[in-house]
PDB file of N, CA and C in Angstrom:
ATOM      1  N   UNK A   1      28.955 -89.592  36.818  1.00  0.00           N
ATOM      2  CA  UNK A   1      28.044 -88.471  36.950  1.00  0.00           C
ATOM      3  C   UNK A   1      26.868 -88.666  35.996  1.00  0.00           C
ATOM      4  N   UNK A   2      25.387 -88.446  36.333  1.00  0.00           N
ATOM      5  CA  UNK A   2      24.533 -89.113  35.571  1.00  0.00           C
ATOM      6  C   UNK A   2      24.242 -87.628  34.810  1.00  0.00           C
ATOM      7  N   UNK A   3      23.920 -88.397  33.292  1.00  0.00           N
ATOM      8  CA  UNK A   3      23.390 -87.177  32.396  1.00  0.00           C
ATOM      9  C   UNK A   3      21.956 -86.633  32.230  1.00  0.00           C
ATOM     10  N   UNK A   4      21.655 -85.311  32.464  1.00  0.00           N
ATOM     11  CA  UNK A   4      20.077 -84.706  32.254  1.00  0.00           C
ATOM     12  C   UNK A   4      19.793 -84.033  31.392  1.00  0.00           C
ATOM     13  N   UNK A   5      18.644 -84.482  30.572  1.00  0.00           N
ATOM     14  CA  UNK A   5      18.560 -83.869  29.276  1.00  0.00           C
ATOM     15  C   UNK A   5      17.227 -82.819  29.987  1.00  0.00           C
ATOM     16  N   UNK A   6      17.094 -81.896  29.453  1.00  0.00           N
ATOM     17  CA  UNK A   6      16.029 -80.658  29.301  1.00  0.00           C
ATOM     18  C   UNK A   6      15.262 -80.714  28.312  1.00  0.00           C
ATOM     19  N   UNK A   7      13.968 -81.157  27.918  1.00  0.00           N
ATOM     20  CA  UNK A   7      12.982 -80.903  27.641  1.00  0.00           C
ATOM     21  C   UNK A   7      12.002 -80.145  27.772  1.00  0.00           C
ATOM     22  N   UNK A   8      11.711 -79.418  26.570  1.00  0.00           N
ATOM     23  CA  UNK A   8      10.090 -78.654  26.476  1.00  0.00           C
ATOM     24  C   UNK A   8       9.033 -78.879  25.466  1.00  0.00           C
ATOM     25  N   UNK A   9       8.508 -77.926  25.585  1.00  0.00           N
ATOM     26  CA  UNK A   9       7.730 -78.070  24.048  1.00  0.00           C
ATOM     27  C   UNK A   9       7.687 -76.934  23.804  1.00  0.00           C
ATOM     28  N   UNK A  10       7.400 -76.374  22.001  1.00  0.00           N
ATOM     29  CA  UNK A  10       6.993 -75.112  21.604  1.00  0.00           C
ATOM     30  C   UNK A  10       6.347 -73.963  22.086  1.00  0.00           C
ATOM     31  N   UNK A  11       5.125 -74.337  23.005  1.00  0.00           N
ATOM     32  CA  UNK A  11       4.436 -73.672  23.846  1.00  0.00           C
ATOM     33  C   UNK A  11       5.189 -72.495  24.976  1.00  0.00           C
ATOM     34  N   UNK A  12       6.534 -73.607  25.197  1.00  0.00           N
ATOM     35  CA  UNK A  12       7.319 -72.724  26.012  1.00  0.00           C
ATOM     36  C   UNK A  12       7.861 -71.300  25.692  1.00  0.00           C
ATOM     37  N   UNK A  13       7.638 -70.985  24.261  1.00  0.00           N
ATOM     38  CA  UNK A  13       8.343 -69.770  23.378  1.00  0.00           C
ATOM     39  C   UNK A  13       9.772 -70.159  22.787  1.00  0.00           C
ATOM     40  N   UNK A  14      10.591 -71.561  23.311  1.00  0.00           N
ATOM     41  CA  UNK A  14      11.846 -71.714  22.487  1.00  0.00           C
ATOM     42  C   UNK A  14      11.628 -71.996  21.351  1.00  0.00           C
ATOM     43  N   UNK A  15      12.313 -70.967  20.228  1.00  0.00           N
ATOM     44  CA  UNK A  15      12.163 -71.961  18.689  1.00  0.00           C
ATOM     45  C   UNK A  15      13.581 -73.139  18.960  1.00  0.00           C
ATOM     46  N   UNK A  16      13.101 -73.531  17.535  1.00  0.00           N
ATOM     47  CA  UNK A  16      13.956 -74.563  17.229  1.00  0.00           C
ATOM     48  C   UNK A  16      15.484 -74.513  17.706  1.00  0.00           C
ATOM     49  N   UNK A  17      15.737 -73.076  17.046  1.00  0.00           N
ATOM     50  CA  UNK A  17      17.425 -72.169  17.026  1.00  0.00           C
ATOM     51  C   UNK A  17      18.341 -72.537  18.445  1.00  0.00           C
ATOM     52  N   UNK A  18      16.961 -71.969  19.447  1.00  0.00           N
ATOM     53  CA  UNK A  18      17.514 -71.666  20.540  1.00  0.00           C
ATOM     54  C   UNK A  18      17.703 -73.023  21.787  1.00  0.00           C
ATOM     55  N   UNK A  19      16.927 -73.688  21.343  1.00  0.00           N
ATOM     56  CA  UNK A  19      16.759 -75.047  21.466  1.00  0.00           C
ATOM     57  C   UNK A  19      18.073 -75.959  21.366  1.00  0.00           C
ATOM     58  N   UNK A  20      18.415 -76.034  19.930  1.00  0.00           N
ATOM     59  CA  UNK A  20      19.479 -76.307  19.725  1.00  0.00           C
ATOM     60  C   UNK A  20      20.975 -75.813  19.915  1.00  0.00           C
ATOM     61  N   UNK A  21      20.934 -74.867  20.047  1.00  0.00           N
ATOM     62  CA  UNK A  21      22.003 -74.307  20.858  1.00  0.00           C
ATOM     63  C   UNK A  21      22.351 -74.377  22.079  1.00  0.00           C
ATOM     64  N   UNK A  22      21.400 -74.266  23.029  1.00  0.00           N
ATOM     65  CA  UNK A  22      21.232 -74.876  24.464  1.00  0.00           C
ATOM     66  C   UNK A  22      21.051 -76.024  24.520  1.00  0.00           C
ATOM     67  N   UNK A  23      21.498 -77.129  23.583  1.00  0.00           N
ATOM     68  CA  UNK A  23      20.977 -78.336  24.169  1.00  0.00           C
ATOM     69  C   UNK A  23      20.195 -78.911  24.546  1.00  0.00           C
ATOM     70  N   UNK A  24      18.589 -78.220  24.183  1.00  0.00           N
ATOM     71  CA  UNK A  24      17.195 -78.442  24.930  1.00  0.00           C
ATOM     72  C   UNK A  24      16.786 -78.991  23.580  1.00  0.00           C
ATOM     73  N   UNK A  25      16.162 -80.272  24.832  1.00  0.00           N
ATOM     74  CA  UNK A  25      14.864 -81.077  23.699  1.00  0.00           C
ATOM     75  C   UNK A  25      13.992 -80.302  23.327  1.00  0.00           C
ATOM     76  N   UNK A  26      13.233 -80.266  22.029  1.00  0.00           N
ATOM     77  CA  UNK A  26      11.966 -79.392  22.041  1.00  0.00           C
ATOM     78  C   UNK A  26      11.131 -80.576  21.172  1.00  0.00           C
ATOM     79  N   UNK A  27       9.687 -80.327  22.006  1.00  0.00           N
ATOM     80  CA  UNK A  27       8.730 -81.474  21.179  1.00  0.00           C
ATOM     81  C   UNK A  27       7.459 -79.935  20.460  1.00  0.00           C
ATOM     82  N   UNK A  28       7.689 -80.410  19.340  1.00  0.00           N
ATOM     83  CA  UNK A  28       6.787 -79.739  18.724  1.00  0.00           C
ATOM     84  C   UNK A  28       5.301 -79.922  19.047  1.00  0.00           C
ATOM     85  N   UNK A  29       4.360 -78.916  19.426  1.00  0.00           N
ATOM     86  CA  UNK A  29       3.326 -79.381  19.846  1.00  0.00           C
ATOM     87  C   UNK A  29       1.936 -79.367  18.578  1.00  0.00           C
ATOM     88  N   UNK A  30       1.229 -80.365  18.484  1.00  0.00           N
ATOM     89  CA  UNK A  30       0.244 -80.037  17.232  1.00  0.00           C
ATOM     90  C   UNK A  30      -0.707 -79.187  17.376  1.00  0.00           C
ATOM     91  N   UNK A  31      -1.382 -78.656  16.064  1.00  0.00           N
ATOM     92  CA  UNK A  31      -2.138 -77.834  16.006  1.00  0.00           C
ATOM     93  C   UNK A  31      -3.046 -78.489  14.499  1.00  0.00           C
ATOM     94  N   UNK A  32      -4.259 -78.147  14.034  1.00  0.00           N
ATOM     95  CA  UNK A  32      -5.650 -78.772  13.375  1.00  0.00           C
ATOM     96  C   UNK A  32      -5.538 -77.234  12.825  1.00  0.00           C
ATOM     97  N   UNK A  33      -5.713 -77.213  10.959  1.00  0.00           N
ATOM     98  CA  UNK A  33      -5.962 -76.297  10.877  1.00  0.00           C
ATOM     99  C   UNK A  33      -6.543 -76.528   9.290  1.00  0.00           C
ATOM    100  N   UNK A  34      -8.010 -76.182   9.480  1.00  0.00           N
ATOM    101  CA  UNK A  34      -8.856 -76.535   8.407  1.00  0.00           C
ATOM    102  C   UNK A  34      -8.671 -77.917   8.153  1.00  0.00           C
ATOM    103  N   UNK A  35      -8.649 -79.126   9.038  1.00  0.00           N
ATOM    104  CA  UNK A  35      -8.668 -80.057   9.281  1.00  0.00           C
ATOM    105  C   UNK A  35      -7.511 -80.830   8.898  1.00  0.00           C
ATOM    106  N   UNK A  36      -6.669 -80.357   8.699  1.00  0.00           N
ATOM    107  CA  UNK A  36      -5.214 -80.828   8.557  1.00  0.00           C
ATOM    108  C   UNK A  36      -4.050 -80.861   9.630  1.00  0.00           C
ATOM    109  N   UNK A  37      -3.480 -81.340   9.684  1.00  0.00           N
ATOM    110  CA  UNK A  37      -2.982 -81.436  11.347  1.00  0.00           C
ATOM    111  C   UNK A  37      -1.467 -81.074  11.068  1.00  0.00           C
ATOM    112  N   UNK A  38      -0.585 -80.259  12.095  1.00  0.00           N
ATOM    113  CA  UNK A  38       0.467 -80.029  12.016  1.00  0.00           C
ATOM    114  C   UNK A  38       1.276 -79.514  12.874  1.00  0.00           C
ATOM    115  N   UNK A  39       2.441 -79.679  12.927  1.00  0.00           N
ATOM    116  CA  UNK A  39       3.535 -79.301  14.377  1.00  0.00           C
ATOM    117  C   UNK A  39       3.626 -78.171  13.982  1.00  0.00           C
ATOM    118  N   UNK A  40       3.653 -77.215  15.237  1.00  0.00           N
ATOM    119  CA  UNK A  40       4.378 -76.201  15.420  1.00  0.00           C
ATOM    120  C   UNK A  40       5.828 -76.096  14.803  1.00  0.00           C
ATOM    121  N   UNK A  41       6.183 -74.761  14.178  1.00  0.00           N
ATOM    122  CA  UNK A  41       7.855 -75.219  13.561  1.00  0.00           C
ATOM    123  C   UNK A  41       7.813 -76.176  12.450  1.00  0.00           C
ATOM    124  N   UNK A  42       6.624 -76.791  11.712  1.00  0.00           N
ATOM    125  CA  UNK A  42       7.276 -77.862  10.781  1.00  0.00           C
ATOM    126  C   UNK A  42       6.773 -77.319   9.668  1.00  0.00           C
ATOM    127  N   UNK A  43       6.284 -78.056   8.901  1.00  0.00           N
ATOM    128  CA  UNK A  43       6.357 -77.962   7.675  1.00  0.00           C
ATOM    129  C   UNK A  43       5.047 -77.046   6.864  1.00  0.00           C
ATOM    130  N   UNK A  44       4.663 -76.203   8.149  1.00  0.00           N
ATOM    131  CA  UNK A  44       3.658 -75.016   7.481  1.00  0.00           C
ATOM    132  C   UNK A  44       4.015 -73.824   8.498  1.00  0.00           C
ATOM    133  N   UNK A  45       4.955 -73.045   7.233  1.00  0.00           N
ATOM    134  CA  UNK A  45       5.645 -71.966   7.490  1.00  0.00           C
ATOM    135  C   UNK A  45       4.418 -70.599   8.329  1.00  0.00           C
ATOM    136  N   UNK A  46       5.196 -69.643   9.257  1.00  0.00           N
ATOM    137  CA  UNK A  46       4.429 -69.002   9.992  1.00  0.00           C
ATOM    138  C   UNK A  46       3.650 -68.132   8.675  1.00  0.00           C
ATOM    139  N   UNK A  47       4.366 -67.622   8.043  1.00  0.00           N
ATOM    140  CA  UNK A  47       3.231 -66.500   7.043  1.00  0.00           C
ATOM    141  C   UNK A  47       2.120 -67.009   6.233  1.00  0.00           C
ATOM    142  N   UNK A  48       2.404 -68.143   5.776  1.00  0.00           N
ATOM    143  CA  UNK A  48       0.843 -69.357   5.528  1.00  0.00           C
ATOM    144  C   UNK A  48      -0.190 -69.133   6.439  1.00  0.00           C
ATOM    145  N   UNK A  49       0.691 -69.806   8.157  1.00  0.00           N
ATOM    146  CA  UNK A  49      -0.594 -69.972   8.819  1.00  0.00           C
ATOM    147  C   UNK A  49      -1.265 -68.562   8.884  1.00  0.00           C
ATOM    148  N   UNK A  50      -0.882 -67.506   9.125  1.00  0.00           N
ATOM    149  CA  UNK A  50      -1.491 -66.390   9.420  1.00  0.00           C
ATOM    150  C   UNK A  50      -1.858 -65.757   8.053  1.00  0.00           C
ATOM    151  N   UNK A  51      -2.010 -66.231   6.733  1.00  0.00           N
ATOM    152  CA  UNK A  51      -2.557 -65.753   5.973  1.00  0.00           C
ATOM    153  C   UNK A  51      -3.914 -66.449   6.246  1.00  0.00           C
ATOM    154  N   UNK A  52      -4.019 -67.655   6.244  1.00  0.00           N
ATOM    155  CA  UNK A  52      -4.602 -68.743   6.414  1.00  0.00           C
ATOM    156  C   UNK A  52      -5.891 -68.278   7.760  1.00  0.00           C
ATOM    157  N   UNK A  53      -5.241 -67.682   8.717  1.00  0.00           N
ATOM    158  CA  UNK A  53      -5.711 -67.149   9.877  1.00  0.00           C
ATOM    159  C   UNK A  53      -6.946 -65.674   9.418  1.00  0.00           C
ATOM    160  N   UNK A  54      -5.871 -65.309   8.488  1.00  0.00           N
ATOM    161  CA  UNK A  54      -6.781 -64.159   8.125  1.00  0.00           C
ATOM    162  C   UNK A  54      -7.776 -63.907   7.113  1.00  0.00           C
ATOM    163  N   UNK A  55      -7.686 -65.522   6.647  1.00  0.00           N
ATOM    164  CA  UNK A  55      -8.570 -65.572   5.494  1.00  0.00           C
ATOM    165  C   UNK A  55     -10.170 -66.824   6.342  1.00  0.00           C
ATOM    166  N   UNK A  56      -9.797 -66.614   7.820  1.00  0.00           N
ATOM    167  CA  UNK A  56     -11.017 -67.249   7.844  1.00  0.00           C
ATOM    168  C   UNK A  56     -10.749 -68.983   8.547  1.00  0.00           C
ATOM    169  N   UNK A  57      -9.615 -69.446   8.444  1.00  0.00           N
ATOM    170  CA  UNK A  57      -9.374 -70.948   8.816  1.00  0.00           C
ATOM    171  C   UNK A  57      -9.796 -71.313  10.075  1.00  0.00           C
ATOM    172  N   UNK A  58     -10.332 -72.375  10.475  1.00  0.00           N
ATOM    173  CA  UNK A  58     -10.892 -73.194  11.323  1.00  0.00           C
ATOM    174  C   UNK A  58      -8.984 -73.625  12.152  1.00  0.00           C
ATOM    175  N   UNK A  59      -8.878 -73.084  13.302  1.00  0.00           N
ATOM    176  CA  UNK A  59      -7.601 -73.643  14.191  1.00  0.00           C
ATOM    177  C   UNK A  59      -7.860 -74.371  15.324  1.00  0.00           C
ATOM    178  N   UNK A  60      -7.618 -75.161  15.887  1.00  0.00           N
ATOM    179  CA  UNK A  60      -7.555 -75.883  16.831  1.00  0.00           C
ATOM    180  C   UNK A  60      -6.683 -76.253  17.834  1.00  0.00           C
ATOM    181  N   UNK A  61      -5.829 -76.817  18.711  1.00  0.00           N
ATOM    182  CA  UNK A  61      -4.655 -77.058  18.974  1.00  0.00           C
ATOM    183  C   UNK A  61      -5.114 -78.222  20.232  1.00  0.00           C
ATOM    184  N   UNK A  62      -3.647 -79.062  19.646  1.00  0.00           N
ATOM    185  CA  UNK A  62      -4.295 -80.372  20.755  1.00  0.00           C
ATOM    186  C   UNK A  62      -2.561 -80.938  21.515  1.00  0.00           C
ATOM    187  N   UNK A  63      -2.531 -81.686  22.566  1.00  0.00           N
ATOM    188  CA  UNK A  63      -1.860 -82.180  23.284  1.00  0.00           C
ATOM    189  C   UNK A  63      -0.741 -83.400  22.641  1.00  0.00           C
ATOM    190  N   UNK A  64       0.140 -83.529  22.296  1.00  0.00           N
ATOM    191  CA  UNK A  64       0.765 -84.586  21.736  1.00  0.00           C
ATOM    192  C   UNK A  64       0.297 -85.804  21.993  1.00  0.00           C
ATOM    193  N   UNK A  65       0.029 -87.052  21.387  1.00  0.00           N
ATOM    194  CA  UNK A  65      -0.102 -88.241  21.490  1.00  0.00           C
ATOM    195  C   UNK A  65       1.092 -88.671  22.444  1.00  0.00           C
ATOM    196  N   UNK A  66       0.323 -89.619  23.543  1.00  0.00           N
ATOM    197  CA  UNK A  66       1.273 -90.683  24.058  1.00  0.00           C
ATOM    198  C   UNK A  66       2.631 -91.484  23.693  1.00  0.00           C
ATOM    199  N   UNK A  67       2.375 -91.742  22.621  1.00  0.00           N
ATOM    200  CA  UNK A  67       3.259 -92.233  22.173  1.00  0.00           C
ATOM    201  C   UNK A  67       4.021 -91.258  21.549  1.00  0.00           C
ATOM    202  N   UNK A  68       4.027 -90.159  20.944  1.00  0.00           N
ATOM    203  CA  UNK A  68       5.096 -89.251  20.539  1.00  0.00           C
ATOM    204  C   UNK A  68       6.053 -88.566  21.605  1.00  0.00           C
ATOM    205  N   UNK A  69       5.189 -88.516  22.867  1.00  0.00           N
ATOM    206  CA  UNK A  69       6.454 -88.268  23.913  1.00  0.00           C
ATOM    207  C   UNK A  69       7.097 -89.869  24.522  1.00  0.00           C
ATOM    208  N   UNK A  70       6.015 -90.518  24.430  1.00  0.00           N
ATOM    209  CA  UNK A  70       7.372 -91.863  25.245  1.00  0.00           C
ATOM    210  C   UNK A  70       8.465 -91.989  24.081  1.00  0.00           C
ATOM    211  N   UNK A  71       8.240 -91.763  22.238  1.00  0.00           N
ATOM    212  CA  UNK A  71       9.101 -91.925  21.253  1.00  0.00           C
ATOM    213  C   UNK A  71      10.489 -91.419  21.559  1.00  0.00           C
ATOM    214  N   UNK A  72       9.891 -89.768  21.818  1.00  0.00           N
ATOM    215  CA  UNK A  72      10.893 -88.687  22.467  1.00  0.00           C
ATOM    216  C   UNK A  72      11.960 -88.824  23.385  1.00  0.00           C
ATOM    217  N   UNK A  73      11.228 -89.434  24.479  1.00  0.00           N
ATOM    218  CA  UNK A  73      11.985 -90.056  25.647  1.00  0.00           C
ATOM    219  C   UNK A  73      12.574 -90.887  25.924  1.00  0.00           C
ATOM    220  N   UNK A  74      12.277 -91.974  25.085  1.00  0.00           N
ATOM    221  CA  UNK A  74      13.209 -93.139  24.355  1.00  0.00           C
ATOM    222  C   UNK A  74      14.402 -92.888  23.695  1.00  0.00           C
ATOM    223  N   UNK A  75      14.292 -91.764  22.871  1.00  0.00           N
ATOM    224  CA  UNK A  75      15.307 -91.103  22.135  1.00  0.00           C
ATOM    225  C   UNK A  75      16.336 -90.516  22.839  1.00  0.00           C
ATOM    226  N   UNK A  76      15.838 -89.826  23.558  1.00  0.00           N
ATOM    227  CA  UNK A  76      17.157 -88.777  24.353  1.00  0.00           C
ATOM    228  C   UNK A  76      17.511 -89.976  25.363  1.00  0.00           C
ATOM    229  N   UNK A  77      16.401 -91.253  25.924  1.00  0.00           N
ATOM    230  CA  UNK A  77      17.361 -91.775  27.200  1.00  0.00           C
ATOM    231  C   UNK A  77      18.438 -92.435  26.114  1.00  0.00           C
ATOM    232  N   UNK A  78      18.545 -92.871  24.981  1.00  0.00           N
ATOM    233  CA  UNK A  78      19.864 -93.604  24.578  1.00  0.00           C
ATOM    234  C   UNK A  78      21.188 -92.604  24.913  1.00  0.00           C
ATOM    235  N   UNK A  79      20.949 -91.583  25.193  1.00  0.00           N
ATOM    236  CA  UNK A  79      22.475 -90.353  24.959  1.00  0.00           C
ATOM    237  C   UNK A  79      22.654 -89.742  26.580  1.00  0.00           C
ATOM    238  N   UNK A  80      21.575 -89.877  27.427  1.00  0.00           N
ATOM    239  CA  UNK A  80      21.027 -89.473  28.946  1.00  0.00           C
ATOM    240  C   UNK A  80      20.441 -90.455  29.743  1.00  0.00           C
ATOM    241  N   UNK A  81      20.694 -89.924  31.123  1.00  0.00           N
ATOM    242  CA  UNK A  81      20.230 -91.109  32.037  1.00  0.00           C
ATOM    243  C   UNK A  81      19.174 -90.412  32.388  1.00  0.00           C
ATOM    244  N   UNK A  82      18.524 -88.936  32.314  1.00  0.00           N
ATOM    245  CA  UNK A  82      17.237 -88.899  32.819  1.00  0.00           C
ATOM    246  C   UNK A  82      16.640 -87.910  32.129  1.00  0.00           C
ATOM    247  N   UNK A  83      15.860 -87.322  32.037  1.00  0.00           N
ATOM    248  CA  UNK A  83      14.992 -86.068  31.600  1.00  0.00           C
ATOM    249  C   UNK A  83      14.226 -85.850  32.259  1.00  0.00           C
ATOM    250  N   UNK A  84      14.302 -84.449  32.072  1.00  0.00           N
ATOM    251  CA  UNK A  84      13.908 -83.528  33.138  1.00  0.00           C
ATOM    252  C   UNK A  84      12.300 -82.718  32.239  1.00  0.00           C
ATOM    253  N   UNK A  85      11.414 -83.458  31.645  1.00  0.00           N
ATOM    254  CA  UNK A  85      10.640 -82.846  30.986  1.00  0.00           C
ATOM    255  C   UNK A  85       9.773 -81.514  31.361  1.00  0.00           C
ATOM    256  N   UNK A  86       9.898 -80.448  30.798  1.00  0.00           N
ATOM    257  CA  UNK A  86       8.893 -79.088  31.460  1.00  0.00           C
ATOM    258  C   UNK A  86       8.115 -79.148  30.493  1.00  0.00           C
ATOM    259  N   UNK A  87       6.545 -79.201  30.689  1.00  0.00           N
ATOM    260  CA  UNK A  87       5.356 -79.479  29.725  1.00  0.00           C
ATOM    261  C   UNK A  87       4.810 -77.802  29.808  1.00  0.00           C
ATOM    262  N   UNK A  88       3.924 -77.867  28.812  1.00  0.00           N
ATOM    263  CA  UNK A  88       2.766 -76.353  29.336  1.00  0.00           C
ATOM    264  C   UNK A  88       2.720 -76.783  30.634  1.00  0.00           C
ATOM    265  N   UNK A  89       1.715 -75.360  31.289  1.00  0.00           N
ATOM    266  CA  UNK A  89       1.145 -75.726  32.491  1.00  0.00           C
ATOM    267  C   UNK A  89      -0.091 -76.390  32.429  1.00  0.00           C
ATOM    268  N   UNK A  90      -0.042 -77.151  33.230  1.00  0.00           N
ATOM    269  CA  UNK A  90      -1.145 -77.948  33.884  1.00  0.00           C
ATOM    270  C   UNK A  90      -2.922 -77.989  33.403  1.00  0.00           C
ATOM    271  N   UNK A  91      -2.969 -76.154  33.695  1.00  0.00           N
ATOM    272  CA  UNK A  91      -3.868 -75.578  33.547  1.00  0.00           C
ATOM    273  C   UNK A  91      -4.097 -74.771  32.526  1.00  0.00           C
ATOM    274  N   UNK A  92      -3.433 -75.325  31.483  1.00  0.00           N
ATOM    275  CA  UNK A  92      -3.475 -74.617  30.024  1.00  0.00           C
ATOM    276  C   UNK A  92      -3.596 -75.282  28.915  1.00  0.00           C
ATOM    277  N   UNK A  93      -3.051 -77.310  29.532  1.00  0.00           N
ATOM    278  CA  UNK A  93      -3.203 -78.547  28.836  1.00  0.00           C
ATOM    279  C   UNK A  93      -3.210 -79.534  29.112  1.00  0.00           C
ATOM    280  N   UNK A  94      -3.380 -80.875  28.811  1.00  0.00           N
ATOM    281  CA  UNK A  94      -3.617 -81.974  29.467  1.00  0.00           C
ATOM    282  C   UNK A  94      -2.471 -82.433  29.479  1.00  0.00           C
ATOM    283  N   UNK A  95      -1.585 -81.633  28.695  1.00  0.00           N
ATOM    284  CA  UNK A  95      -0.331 -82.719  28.647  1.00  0.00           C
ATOM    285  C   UNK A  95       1.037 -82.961  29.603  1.00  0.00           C
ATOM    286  N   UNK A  96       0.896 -81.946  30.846  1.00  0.00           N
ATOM    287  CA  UNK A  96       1.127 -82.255  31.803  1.00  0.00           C
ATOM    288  C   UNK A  96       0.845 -83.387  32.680  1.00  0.00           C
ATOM    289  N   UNK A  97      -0.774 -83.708  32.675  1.00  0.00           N
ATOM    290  CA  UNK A  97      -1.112 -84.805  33.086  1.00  0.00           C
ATOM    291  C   UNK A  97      -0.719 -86.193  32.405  1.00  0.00           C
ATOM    292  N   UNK A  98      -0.982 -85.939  31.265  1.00  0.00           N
ATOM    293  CA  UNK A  98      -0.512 -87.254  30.231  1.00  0.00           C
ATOM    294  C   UNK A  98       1.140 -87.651  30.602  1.00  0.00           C
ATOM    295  N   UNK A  99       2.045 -86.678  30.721  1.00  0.00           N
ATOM    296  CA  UNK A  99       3.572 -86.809  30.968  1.00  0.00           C
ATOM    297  C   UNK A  99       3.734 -87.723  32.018  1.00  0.00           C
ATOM    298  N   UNK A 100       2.897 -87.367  33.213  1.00  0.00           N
ATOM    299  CA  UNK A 100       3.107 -88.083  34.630  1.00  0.00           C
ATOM    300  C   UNK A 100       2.590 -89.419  34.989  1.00  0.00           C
ATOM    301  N   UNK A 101       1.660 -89.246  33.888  1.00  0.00           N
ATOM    302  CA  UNK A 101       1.184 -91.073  33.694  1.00  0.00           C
ATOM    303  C   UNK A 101       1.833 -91.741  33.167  1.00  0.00           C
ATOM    304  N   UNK A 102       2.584 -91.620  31.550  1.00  0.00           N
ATOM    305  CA  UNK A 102       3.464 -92.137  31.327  1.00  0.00           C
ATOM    306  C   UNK A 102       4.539 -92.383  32.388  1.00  0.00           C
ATOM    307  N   UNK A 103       5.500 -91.083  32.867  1.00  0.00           N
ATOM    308  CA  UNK A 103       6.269 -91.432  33.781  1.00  0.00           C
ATOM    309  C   UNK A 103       6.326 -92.864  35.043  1.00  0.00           C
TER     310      UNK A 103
END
């Protein structure tokens, strides 16, 4: 019986928690903020950014690099025979498109 892993990204609303409990991949998606770059969920806690937000910061948000999802996908195929990746929509980021080229 072949194995399917579930993939998303942050965008989707799963945190980390719920992610891991269900067994769902989650790719953190980046975000530029006062020119510093950083995942969703990592290592710049939510009450920073939104102090940060309210004091004026320059935000941005961009599409994962190529290579951080083929990394991804490399990863889960060692434990799965396929993934089932759900990206944003289409029309909200490029990185739908980027997924299917890789593919």
């Amino acid at each position: 019986m072949e194995k399917t892993a579930i993939m998303t990204d942050t965008n989707s609303g799963i945190t980390p928690q719920v992610a891991e409990n269900n067994g769902i991949f989650l790719l953190k998606m980046p975000f530029t903020l006062d020119g510093s770059e950083y995942a969703e969920y990592g290592e710049l806690p939510y009450e920073e950014f939104f102090c940060k937000l309210d004091s004026g910061a320059e935000v941005s948000t961009s599409q994962p690099s190529p290579g951080l999802l083929l990394e991804m996908w490399d990863e889960i195929l060692k434990s799965h025979d396929t993934v089932l990746y759900l990206p944003m929509s289409s029309g909200l980021s490029g990185t739908c498109e980027t997924a299917k080229a890789l593919a």
